[in-house]
Protein backbone atom coordinates (compact mmCIF):
# COMPACT_ATOMS: atom_id res chain seq x y z
CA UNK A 1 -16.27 -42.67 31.37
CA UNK A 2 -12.88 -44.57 31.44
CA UNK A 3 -9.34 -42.64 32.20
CA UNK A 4 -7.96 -43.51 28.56
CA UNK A 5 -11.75 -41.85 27.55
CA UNK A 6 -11.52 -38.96 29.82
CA UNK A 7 -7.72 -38.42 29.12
CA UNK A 8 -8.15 -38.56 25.22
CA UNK A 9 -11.28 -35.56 26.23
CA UNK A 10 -9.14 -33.48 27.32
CA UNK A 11 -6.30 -34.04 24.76
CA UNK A 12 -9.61 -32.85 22.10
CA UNK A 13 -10.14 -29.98 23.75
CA UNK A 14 -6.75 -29.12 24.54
CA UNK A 15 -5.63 -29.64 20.66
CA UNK A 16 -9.03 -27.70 19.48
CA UNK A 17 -8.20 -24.95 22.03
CA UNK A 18 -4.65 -24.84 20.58
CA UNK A 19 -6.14 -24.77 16.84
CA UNK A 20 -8.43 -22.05 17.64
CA UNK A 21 -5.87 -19.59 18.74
CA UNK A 22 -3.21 -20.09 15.71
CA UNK A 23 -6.30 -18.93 13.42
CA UNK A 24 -6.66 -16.18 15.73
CA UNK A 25 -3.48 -15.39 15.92
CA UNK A 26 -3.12 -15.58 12.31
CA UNK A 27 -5.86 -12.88 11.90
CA UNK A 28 -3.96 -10.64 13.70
CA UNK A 29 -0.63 -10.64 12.84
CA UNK A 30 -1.88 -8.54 9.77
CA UNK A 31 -2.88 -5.95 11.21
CA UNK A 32 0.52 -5.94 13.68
CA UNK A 33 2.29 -6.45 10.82
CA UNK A 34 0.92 -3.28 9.41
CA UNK A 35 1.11 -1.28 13.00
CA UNK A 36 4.86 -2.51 12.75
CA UNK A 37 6.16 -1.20 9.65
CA UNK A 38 4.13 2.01 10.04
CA UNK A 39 6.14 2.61 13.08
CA UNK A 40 9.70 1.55 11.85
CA UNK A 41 9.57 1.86 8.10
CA UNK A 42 10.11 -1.39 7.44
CA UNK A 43 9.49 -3.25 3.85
CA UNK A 44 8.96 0.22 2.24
CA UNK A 45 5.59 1.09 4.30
CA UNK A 46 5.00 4.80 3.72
CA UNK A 47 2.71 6.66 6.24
CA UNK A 48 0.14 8.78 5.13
CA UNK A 49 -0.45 12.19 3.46
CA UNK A 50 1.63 15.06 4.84
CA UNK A 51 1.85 19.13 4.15
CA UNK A 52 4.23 20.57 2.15
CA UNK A 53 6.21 22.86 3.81
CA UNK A 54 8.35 25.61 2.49
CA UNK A 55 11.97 23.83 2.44
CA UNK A 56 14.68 24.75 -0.10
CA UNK A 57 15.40 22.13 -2.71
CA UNK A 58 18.62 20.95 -2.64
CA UNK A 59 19.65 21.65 -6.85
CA UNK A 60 22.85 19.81 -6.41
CA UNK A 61 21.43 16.79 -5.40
CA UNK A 62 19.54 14.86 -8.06
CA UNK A 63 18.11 10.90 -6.73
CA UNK A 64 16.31 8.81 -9.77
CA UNK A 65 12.55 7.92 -8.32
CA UNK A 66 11.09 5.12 -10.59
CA UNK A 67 7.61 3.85 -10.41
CA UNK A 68 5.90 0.77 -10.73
CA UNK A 69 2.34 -0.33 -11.37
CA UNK A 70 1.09 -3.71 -10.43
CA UNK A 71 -2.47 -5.13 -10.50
CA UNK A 72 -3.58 -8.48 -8.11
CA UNK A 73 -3.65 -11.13 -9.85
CA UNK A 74 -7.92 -10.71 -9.54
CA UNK A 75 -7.95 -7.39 -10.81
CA UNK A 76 -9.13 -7.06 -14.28
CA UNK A 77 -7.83 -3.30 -14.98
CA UNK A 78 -5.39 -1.67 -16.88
CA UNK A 79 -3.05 0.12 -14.72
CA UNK A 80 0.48 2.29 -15.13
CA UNK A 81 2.52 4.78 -14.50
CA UNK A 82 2.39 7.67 -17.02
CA UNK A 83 5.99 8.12 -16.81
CA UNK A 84 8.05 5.09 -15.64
CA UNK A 85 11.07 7.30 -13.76
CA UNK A 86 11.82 11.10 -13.29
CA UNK A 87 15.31 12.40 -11.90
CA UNK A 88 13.92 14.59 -8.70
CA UNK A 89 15.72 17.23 -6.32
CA UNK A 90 15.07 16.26 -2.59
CA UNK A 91 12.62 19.28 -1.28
CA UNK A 92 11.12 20.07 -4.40
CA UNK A 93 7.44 19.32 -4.82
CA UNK A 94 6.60 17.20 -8.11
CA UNK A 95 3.68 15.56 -9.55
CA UNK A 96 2.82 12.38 -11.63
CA UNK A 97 0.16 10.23 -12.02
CA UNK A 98 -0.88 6.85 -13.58
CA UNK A 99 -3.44 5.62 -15.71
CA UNK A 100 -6.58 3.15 -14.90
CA UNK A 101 -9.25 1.44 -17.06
CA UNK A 102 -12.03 -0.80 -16.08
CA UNK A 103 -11.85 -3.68 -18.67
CA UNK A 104 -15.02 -4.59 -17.08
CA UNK A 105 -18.81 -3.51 -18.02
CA UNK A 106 -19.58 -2.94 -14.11
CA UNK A 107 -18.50 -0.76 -11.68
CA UNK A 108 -15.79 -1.68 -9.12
CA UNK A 109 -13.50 -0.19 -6.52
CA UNK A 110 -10.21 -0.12 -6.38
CA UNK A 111 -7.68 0.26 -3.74
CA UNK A 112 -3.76 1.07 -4.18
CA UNK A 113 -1.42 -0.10 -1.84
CA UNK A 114 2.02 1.24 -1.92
CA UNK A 115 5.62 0.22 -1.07
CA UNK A 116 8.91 2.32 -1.65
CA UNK A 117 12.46 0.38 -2.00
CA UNK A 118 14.72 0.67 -0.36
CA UNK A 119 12.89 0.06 2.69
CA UNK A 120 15.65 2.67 4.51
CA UNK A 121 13.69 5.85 1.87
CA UNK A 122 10.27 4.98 3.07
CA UNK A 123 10.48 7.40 5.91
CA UNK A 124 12.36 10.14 3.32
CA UNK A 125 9.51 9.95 0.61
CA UNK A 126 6.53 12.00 1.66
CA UNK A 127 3.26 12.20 -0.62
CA UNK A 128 1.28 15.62 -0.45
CA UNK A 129 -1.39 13.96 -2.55
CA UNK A 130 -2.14 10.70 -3.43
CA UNK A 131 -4.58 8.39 -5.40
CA UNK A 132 -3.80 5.65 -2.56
CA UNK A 133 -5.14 7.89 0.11
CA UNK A 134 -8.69 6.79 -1.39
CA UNK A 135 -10.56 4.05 -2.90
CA UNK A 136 -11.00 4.52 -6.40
CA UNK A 137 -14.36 3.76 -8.25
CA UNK A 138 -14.64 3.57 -11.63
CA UNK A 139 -17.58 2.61 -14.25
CA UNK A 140 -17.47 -0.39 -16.30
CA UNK A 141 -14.80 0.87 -19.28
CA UNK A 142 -13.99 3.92 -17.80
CA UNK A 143 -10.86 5.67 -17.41
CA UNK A 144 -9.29 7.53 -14.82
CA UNK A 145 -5.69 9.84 -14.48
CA UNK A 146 -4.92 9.30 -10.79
CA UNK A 147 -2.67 12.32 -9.43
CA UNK A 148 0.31 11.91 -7.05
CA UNK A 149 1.91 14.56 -5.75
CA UNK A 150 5.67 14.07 -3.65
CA UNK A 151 8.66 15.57 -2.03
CA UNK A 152 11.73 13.68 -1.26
CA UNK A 153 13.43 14.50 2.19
CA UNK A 154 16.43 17.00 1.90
CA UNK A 155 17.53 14.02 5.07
CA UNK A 156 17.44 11.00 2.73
CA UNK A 157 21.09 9.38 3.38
CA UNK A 158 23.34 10.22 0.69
CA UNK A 159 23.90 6.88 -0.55
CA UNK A 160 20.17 6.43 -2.12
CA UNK A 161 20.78 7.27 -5.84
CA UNK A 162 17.44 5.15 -6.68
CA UNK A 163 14.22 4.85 -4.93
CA UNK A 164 11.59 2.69 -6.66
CA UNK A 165 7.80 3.80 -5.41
CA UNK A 166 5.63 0.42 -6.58
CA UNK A 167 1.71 0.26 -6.45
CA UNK A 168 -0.56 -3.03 -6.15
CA UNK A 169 -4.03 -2.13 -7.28
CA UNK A 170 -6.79 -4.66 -5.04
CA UNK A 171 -9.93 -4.98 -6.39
CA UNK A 172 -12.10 -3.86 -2.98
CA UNK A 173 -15.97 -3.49 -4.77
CA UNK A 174 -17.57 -6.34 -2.27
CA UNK A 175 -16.04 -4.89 0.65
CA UNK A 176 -16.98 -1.26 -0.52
CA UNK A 177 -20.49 -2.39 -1.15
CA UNK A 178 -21.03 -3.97 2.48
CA UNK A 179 -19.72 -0.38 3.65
CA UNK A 180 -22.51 1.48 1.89
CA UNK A 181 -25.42 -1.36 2.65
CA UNK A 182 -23.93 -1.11 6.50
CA UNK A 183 -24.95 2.67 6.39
């Protein structure tokens, strides 16, 4: 083999080396990304469900929570809040829930993901129960009232009059059926 043939070898493999690792890399900066705002709070990432404890609500203190339903742009349900805002108390437990049809005549899963604005409340809005805690199956037409259940931190800075908790529904059935045919 020639130097310019050898030379341009190595530039291959040094360029397909290079290629393979941004696609790797690009895989896992998701999950990072996810490890990341768990830990900070960042872009409205809320942890997971917590126990109510018994805390004193704080009855002079009143912060507007509104909440927002979205679906993915795939996802052929109906899906919303049954109220769109309620004026809360921070340390007082209160419950909502939305609303979800399958337009569909076959079964699929679903799978909320949720963000809370400002990004600063995350931390300060705790769910006790929550509909994105699972996947959510439904039949083809049917209906389902999804509970949520929440306490706003007495610590919430006093600045937050708002807090906006938004859902994205995913539609998840393929990736719920390779779970149960991987059993």
């Amino acid at each position: 083999m020639t130097a310019a043939g050898s030379s341009n070898a190595r530039l291959v493999k040094r360029l397909l080396l290079a290629v393979t690792a941004m696609f790797g890399f690009g895989f896992a900066m998701v999950p990072l990304y996810n490890v990341f705002c768990d830990l900070t709070g960042l872009n409205g990432k809320v942890g997971g469900r917590v126990e109510a404890v018994g805390v004193e609500a704080d009855l002079n203190r009143t912060v507007m929570v509104e909440f927002v339903a979205n679906l993915n742009q795939t996802m052929p349900w109906e899906f919303r809040p049954e109220v769109s805002r309620m004026e809360v108390h921070p340390g007082k437990v209160y419950r909502t829930s939305f609303y979800a049809q399958n337009r569909t005549d076959r079964i699929m899963v679903g799978q909320a993901i949720p963000s809370v604005t400002p990004g600063t409340a995350a931390q300060h809005f705790k769910k006790t129960e929550c509909f994105c805690f699972n996947n959510q199956p439904l039949e083809g037409g049917g209906v389902a009232e999804m509970p949520l259940q929440f306490i706003i931190d007495q610590d919430l800075p006093r600045d937050i009059k708002t807090i906006t908790l938004s859902y994205t529904i995913f539609d998840i059935t393929d990736m719920a059926n390779g779970a149960v045919a991987a059993r």
